[in-house]
N, C-alpha and C. Protein backbone atom coordinates (compact mmCIF):
# COMPACT_ATOMS: atom_id res chain seq x y z
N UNK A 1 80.24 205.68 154.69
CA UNK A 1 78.87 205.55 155.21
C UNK A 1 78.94 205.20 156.69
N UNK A 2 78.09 205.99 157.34
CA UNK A 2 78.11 205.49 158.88
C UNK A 2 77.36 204.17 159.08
N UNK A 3 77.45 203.32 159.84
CA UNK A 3 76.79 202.36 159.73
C UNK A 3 75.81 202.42 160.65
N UNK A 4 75.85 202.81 161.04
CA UNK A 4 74.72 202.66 162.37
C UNK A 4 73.37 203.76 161.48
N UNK A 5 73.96 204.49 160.48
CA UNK A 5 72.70 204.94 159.79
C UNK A 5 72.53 204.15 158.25
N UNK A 6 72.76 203.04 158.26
CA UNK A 6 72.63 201.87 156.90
C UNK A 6 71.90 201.26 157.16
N UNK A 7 71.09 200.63 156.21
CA UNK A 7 70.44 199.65 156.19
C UNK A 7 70.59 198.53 155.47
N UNK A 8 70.65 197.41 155.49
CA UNK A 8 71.01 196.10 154.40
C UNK A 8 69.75 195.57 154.06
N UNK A 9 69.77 195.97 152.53
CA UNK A 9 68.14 195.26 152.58
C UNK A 9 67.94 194.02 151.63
N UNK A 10 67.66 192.56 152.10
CA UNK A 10 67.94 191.51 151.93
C UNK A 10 66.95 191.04 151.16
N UNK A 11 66.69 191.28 149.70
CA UNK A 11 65.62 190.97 148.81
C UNK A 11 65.45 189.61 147.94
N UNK A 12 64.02 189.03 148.92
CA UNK A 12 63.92 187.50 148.68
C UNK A 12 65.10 186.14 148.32
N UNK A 13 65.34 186.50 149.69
CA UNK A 13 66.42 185.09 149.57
C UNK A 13 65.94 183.94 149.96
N UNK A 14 65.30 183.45 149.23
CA UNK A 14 64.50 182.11 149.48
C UNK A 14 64.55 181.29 148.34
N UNK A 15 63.96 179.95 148.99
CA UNK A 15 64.18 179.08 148.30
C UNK A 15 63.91 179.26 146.94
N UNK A 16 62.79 179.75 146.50
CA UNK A 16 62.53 179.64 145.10
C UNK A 16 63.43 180.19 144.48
N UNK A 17 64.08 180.96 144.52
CA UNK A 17 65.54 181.47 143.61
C UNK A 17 66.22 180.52 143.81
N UNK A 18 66.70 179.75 145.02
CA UNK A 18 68.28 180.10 145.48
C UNK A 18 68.31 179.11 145.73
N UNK A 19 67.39 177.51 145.67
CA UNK A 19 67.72 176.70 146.14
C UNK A 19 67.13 175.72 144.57
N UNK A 20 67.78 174.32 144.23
CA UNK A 20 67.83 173.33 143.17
C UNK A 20 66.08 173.00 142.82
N UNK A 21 65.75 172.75 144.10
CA UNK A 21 64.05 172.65 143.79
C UNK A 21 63.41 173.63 143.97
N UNK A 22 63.91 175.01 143.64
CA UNK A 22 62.68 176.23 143.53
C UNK A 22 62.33 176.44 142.07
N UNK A 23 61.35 177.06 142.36
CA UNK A 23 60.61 177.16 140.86
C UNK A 23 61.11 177.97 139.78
N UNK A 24 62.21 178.74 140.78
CA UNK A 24 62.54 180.24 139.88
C UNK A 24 63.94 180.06 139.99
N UNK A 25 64.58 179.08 140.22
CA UNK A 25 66.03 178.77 140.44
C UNK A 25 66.64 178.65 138.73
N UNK A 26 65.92 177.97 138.20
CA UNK A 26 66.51 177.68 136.77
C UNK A 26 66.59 178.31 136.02
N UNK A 27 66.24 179.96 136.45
CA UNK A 27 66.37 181.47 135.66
C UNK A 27 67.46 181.97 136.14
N UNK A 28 67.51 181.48 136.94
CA UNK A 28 68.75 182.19 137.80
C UNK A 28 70.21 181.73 138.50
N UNK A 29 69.91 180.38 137.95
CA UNK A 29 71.19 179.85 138.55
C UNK A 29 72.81 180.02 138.48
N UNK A 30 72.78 180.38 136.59
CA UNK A 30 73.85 180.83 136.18
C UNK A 30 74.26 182.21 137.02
N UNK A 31 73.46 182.85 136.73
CA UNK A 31 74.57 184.26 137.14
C UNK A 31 74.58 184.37 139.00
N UNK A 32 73.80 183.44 139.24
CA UNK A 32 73.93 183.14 141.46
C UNK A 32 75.20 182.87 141.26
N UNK A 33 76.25 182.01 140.70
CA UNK A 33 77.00 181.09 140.30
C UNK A 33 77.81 181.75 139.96
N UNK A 34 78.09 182.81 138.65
CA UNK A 34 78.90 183.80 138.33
C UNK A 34 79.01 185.08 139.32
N UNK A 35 77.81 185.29 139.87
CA UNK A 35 78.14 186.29 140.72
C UNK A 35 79.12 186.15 142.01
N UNK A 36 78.38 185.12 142.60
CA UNK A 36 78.60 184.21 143.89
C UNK A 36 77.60 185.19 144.48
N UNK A 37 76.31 185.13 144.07
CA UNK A 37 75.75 185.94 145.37
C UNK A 37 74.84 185.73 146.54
N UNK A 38 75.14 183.99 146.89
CA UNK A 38 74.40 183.97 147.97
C UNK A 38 75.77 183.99 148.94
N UNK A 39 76.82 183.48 148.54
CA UNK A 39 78.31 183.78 149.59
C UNK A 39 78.29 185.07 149.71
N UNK A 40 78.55 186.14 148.46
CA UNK A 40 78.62 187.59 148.67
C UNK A 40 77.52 188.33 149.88
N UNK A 41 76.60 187.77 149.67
CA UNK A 41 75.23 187.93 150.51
C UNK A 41 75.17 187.99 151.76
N UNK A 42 75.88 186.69 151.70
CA UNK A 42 76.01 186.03 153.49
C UNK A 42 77.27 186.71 154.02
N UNK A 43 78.42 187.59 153.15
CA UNK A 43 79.61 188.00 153.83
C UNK A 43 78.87 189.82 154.04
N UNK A 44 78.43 189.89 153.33
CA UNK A 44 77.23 191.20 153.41
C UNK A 44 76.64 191.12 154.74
N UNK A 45 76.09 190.24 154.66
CA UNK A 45 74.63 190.77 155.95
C UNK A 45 75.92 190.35 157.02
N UNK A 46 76.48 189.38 157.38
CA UNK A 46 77.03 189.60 158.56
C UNK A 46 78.04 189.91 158.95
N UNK A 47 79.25 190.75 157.88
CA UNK A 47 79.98 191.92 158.27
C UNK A 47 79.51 193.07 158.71
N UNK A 48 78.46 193.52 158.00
CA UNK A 48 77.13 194.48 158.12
C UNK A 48 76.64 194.48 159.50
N UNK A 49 76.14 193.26 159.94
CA UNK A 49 75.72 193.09 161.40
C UNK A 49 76.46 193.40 162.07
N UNK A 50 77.94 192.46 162.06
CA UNK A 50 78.96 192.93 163.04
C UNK A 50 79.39 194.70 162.84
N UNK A 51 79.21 195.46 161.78
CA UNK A 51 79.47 196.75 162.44
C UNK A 51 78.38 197.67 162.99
N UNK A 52 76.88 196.86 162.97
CA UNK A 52 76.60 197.76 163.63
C UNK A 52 75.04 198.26 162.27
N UNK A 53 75.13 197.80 161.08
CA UNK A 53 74.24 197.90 160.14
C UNK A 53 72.71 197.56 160.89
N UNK A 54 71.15 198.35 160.52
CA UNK A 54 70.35 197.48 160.55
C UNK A 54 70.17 196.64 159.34
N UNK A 55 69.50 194.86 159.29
CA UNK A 55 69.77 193.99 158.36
C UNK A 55 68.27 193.91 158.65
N UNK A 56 67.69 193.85 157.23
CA UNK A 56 66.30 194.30 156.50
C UNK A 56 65.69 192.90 155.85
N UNK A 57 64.89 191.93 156.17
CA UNK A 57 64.69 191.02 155.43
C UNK A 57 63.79 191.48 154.80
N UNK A 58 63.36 191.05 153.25
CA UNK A 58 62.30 191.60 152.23
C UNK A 58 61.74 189.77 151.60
N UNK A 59 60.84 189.18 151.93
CA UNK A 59 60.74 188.46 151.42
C UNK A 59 59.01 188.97 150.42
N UNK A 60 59.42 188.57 149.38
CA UNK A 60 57.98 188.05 148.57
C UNK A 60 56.55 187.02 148.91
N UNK A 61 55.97 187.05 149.04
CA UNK A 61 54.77 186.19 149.63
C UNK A 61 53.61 186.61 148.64
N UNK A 62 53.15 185.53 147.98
CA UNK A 62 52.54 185.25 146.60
C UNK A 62 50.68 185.39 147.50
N UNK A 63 50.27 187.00 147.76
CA UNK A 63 48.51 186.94 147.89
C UNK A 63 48.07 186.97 147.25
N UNK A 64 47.01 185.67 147.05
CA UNK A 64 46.67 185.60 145.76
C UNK A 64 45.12 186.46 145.46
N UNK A 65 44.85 187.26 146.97
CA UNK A 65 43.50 187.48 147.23
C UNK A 65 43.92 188.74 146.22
N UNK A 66 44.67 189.50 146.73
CA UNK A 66 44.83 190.54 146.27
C UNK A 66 45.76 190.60 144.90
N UNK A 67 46.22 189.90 144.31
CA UNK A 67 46.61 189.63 143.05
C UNK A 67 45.00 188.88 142.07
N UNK A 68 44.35 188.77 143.00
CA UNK A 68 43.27 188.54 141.88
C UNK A 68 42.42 189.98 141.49
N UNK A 69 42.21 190.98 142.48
CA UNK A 69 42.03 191.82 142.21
C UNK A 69 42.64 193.12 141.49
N UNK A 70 43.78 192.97 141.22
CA UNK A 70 44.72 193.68 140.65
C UNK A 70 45.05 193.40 138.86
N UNK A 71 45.30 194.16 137.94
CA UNK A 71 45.71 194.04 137.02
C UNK A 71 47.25 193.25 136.76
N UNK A 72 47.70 191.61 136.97
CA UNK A 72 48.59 191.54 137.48
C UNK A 72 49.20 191.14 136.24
N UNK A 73 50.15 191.08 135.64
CA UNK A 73 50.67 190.71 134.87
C UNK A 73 52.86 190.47 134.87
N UNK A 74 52.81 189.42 133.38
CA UNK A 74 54.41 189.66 134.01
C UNK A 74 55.29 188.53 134.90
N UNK A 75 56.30 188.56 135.46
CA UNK A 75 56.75 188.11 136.59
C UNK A 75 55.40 187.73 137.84
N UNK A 76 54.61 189.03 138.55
CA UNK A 76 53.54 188.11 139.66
C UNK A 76 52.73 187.65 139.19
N UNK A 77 52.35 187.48 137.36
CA UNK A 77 51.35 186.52 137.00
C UNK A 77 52.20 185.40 136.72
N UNK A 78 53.21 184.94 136.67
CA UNK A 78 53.59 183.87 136.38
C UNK A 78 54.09 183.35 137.97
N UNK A 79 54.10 183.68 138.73
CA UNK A 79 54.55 183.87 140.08
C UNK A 79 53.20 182.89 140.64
N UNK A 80 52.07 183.68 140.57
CA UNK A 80 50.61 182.94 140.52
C UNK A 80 49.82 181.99 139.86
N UNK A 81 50.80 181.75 138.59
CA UNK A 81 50.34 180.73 137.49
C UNK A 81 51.39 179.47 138.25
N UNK A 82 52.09 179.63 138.57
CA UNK A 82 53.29 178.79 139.07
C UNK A 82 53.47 177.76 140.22
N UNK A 83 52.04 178.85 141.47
CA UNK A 83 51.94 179.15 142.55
C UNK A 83 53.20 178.89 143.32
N UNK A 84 54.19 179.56 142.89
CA UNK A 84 55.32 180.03 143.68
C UNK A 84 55.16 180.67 144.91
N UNK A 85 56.07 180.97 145.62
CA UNK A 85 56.15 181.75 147.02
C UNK A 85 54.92 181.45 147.87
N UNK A 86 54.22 180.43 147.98
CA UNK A 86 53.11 180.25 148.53
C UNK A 86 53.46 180.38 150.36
N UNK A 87 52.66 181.09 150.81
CA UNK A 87 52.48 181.86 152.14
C UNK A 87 53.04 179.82 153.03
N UNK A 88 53.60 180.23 153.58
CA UNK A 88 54.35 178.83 154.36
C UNK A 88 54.63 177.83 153.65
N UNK A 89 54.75 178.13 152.41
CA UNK A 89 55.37 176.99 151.71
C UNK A 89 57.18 176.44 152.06
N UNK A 90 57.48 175.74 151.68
CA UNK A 90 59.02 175.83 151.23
C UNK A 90 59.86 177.18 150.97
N UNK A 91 59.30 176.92 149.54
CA UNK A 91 59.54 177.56 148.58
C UNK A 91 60.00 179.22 148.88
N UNK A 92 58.76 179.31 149.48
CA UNK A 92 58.79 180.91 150.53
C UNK A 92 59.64 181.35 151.65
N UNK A 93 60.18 179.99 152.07
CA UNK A 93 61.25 180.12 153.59
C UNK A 93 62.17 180.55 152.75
N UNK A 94 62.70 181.20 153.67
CA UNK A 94 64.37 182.09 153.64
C UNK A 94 65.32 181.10 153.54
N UNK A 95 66.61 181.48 152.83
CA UNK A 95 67.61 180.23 152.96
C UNK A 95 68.17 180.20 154.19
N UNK A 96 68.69 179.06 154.72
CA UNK A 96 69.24 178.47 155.55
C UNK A 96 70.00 179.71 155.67
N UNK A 97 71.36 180.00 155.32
CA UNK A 97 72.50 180.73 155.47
C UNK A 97 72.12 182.44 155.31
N UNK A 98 70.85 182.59 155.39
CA UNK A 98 70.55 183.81 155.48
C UNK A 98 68.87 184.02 156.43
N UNK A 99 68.86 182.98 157.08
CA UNK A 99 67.51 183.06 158.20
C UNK A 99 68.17 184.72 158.75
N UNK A 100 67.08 185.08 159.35
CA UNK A 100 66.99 186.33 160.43
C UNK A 100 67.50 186.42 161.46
N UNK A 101 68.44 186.75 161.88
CA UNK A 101 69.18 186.78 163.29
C UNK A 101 67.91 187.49 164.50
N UNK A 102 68.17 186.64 165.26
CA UNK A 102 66.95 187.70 166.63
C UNK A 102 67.16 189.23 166.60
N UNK A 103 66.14 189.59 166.66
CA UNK A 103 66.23 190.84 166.77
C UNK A 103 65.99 192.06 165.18
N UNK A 104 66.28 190.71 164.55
CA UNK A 104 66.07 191.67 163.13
C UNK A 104 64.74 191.82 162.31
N UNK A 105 64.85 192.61 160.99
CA UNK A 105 63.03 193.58 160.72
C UNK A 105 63.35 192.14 159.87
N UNK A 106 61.93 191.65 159.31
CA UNK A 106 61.78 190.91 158.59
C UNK A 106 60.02 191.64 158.38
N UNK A 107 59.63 192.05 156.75
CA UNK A 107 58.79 192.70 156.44
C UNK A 107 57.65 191.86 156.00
N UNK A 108 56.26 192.18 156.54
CA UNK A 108 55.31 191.03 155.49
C UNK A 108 54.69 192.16 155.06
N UNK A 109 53.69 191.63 153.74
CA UNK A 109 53.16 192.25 153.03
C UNK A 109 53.84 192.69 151.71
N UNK A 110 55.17 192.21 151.21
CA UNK A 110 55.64 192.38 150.01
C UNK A 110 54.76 191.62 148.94
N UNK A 111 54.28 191.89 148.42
CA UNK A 111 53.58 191.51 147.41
C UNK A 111 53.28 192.03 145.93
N UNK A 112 54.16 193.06 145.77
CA UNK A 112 54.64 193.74 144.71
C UNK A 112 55.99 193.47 144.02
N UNK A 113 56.49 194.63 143.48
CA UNK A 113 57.82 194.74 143.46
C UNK A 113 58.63 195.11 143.91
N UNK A 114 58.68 196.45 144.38
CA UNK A 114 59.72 197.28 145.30
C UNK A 114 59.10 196.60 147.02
N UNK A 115 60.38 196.79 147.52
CA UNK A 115 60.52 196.52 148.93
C UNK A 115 59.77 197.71 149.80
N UNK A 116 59.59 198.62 149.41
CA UNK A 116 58.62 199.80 149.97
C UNK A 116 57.01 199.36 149.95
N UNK A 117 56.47 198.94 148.59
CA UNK A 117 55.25 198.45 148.80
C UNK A 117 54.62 198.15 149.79
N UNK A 118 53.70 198.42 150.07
CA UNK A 118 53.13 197.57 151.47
C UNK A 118 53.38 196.80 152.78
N UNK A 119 54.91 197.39 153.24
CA UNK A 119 55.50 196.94 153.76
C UNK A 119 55.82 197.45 155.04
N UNK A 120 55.81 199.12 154.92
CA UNK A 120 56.12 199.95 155.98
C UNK A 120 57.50 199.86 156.26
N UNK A 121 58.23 199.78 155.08
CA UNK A 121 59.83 199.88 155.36
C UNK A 121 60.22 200.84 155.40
N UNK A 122 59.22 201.91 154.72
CA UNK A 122 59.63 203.57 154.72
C UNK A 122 59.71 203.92 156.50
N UNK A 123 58.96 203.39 156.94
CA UNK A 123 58.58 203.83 158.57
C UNK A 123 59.55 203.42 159.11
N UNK A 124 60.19 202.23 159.06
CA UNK A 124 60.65 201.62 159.54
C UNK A 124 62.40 202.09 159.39
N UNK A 125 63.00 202.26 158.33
CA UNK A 125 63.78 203.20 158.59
C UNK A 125 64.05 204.60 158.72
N UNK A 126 62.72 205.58 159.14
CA UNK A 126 62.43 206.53 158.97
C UNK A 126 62.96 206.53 161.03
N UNK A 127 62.08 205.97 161.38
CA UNK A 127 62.01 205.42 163.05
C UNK A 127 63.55 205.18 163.43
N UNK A 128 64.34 204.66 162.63
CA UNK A 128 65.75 203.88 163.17
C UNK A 128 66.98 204.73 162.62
N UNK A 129 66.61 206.13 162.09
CA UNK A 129 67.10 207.07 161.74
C UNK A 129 68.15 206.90 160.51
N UNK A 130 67.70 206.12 159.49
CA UNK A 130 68.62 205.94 158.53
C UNK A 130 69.15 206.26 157.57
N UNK A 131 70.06 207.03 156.64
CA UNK A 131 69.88 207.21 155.66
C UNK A 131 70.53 206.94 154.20
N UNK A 132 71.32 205.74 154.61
CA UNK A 132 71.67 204.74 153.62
C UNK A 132 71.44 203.42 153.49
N UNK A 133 70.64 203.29 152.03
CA UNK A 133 69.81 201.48 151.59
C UNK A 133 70.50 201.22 150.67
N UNK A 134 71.26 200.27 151.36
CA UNK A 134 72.17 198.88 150.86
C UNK A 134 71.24 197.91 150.15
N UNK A 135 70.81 197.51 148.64
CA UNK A 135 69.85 196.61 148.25
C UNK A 135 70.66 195.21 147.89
N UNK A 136 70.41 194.12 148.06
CA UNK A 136 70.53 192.62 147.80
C UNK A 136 69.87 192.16 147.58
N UNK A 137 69.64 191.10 146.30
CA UNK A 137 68.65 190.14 146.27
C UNK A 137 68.26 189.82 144.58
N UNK A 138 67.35 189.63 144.84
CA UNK A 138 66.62 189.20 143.24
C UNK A 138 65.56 189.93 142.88
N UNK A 139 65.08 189.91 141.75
CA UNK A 139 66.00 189.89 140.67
C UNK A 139 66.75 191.48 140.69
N UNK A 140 67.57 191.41 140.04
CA UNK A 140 68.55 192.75 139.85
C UNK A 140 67.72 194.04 139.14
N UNK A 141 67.26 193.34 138.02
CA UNK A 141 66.65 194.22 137.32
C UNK A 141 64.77 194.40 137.32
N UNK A 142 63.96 193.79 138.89
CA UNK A 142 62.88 193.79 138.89
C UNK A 142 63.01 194.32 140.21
N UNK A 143 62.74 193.55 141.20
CA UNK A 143 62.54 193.97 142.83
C UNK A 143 63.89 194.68 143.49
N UNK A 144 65.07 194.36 142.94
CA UNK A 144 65.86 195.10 143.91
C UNK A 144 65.89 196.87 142.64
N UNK A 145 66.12 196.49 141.61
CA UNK A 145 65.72 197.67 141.03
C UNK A 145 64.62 198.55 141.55
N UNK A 146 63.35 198.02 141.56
CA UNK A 146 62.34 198.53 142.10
C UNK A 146 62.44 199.19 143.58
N UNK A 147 63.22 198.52 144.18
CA UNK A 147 63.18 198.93 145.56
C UNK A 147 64.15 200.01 145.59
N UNK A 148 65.46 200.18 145.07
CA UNK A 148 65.88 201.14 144.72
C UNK A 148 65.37 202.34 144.50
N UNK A 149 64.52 201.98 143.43
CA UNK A 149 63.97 203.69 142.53
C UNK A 149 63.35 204.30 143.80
N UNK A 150 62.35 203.36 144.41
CA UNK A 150 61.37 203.36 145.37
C UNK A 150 62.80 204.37 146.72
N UNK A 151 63.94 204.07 147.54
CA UNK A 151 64.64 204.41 148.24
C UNK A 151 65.06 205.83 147.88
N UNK A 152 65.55 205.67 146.40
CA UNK A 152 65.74 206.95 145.73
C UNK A 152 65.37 208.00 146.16
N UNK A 153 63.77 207.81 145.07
CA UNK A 153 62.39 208.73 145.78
C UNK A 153 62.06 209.10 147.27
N UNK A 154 62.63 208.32 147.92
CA UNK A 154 62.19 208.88 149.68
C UNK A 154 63.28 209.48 149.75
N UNK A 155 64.57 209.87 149.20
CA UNK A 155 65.35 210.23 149.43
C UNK A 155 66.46 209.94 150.38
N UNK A 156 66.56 208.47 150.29
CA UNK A 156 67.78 207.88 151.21
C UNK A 156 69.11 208.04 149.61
N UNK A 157 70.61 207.61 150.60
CA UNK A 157 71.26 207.48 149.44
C UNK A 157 71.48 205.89 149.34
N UNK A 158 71.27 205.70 148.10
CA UNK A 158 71.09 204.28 147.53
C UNK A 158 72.50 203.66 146.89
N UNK A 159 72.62 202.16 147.63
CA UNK A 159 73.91 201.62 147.30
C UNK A 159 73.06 200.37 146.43
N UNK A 160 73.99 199.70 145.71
CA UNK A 160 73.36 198.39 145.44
C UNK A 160 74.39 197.57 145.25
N UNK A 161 74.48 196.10 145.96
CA UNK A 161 75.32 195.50 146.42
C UNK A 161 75.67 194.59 145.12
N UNK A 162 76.05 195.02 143.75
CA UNK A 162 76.15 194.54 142.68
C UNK A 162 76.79 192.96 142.86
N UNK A 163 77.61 192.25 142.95
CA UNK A 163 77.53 190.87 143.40
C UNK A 163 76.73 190.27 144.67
N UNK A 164 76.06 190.71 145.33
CA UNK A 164 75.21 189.88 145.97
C UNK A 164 73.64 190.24 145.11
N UNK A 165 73.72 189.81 144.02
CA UNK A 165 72.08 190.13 143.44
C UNK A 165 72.43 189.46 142.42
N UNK A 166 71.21 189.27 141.74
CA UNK A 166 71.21 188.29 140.30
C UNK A 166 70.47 188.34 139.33
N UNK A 167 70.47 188.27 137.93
CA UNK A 167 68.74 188.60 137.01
C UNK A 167 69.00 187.41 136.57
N UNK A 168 68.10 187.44 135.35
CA UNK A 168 67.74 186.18 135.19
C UNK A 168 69.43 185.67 133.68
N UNK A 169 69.74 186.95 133.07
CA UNK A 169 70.79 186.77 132.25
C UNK A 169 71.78 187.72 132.42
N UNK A 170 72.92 187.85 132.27
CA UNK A 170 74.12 188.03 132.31
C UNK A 170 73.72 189.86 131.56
N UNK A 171 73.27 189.72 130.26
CA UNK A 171 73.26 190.67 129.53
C UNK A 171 72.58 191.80 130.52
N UNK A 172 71.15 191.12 131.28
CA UNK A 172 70.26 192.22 132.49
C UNK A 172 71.00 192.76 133.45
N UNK A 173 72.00 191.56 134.44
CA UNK A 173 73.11 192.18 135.25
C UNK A 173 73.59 193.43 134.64
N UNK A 174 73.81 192.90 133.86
CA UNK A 174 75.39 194.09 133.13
C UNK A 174 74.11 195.49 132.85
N UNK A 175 73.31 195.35 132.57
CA UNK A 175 72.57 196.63 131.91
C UNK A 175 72.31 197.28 133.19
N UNK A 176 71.60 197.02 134.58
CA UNK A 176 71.59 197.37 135.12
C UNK A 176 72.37 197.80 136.05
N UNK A 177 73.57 196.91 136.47
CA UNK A 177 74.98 197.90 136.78
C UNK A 177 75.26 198.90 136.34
N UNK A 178 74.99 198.86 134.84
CA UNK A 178 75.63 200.53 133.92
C UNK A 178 75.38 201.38 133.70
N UNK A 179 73.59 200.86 133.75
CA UNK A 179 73.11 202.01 133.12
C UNK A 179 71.74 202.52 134.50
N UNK A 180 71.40 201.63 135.40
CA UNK A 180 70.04 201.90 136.07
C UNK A 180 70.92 202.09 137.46
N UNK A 181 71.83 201.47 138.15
CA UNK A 181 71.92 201.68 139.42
C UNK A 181 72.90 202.97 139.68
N UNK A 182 73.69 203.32 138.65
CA UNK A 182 74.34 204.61 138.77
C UNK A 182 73.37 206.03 138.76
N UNK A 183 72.37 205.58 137.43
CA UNK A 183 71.59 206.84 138.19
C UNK A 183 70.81 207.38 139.43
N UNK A 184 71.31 205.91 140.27
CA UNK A 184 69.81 205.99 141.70
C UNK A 184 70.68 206.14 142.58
N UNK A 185 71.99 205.78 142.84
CA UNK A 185 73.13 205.96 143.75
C UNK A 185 74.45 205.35 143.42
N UNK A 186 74.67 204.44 143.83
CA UNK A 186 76.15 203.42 143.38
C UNK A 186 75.72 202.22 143.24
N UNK A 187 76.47 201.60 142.59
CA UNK A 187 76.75 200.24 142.21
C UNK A 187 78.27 199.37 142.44
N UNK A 188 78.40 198.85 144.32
CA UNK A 188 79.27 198.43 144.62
C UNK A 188 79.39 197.49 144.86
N UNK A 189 80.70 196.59 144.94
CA UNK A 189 80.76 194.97 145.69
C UNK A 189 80.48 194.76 146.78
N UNK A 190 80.45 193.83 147.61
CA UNK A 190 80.23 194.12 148.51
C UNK A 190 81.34 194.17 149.15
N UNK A 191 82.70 194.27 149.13
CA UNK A 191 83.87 194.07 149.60
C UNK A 191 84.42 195.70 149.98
N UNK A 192 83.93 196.18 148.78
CA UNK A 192 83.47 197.90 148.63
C UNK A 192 82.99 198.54 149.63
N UNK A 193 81.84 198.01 149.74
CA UNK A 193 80.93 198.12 150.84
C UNK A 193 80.95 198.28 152.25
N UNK A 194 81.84 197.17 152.54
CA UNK A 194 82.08 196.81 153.59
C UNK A 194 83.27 197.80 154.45
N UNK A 195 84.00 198.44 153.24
CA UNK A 195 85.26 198.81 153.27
C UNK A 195 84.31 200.28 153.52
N UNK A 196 83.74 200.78 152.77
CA UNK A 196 83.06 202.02 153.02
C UNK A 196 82.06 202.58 154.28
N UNK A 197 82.40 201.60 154.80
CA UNK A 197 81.35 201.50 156.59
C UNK A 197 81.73 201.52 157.47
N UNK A 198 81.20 203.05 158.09
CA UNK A 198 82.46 203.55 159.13
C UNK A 198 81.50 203.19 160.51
């Protein structure tokens, strides 16, 4: 993969997953832990940087204006029952070891599932001439899945950074490594990854 036409796309690394007092940490702690994927993450985005990758922040931000109007159910109704990811909360900041370097996209308006939603990420690497999406983040088998299918469909080729991501059980990891990210592109380490970026 050339790098200078990649993208790393960094899906909700914030506190509420990834840190002891988030709300959504205790779904997910085990397999962060088995995976290692906020280290994998952090050796991701800034090997990535250093060759030359653009690095994509995707955070979640819980509107509740527009989740009231919507049929919401699931994960963003419990998201809203929870009031998780609240717009400047904690909870909502990015982790420490993965803040935004100057200069980098950091997207608002995620408020769905896929990282395309409402976000203008299609534009955005459409503009920066890209045509490989590197996905990271949470959950494995909801938003970075989603954002995937979503990359698919525009027709980039789709990597997914299988240890830097996490679901909520071991059994979801594994299903979606085997059976969902092979059909949308690859399913690599990131060590893989890194090695594959010319």
């Amino acid at each position: 993969m050339n790098a200078t036409e990649t993208a790393v796309v960094l899906i909700e690394f914030q506190n509420e997953f990834c840190r002891p007092d988030g709300k959504f940490h205790n779904a997910v702690k085990e397999e962060v832990q088995r995976q290692g994927t906020i280290g994998n993450a952090v050796k991701l985005a800034t090997q990535a940087r250093a060759k030359g990758c653009l690095i994509v922040h995707c955070p979640f931000i819980l509107d509740r204006k527009w989740a009231a109007t919507r049929c919401v159910a699931g994960i963003i109704a419990k998201i809203r029952e929870g009031s998780a990811f609240l717009p400047g909360s904690w909870g909502a900041d990015f982790i420490e070891e993965l803040k935004p370097a100057p200069g980098e996209i950091v997207l608002g308006g995620k408020r769905a599932l896929s990282g395309f939603t409402h976000t203008g990420l299609a534009r955005v690497l459409k503009k920066r001439g890209i045509r490989n999406v590197v996905c990271a983040g949470f959950l494995s088998n909801v938003c970075v899945e989603a954002t995937a299918r979503s990359a698919y469909d525009k027709g980039f080729h789709v990597v997914v950074a299988k240890d830097a991501t996490a679901a909520a059980s071991r059994a979801n990891q594994e299903y979606v490594e085997k059976e969902i990210y092979p059909v949308l592109g690859d399913a690599m380490s990131v060590d893989e990854i890194l090695k594959a970026l010319a």
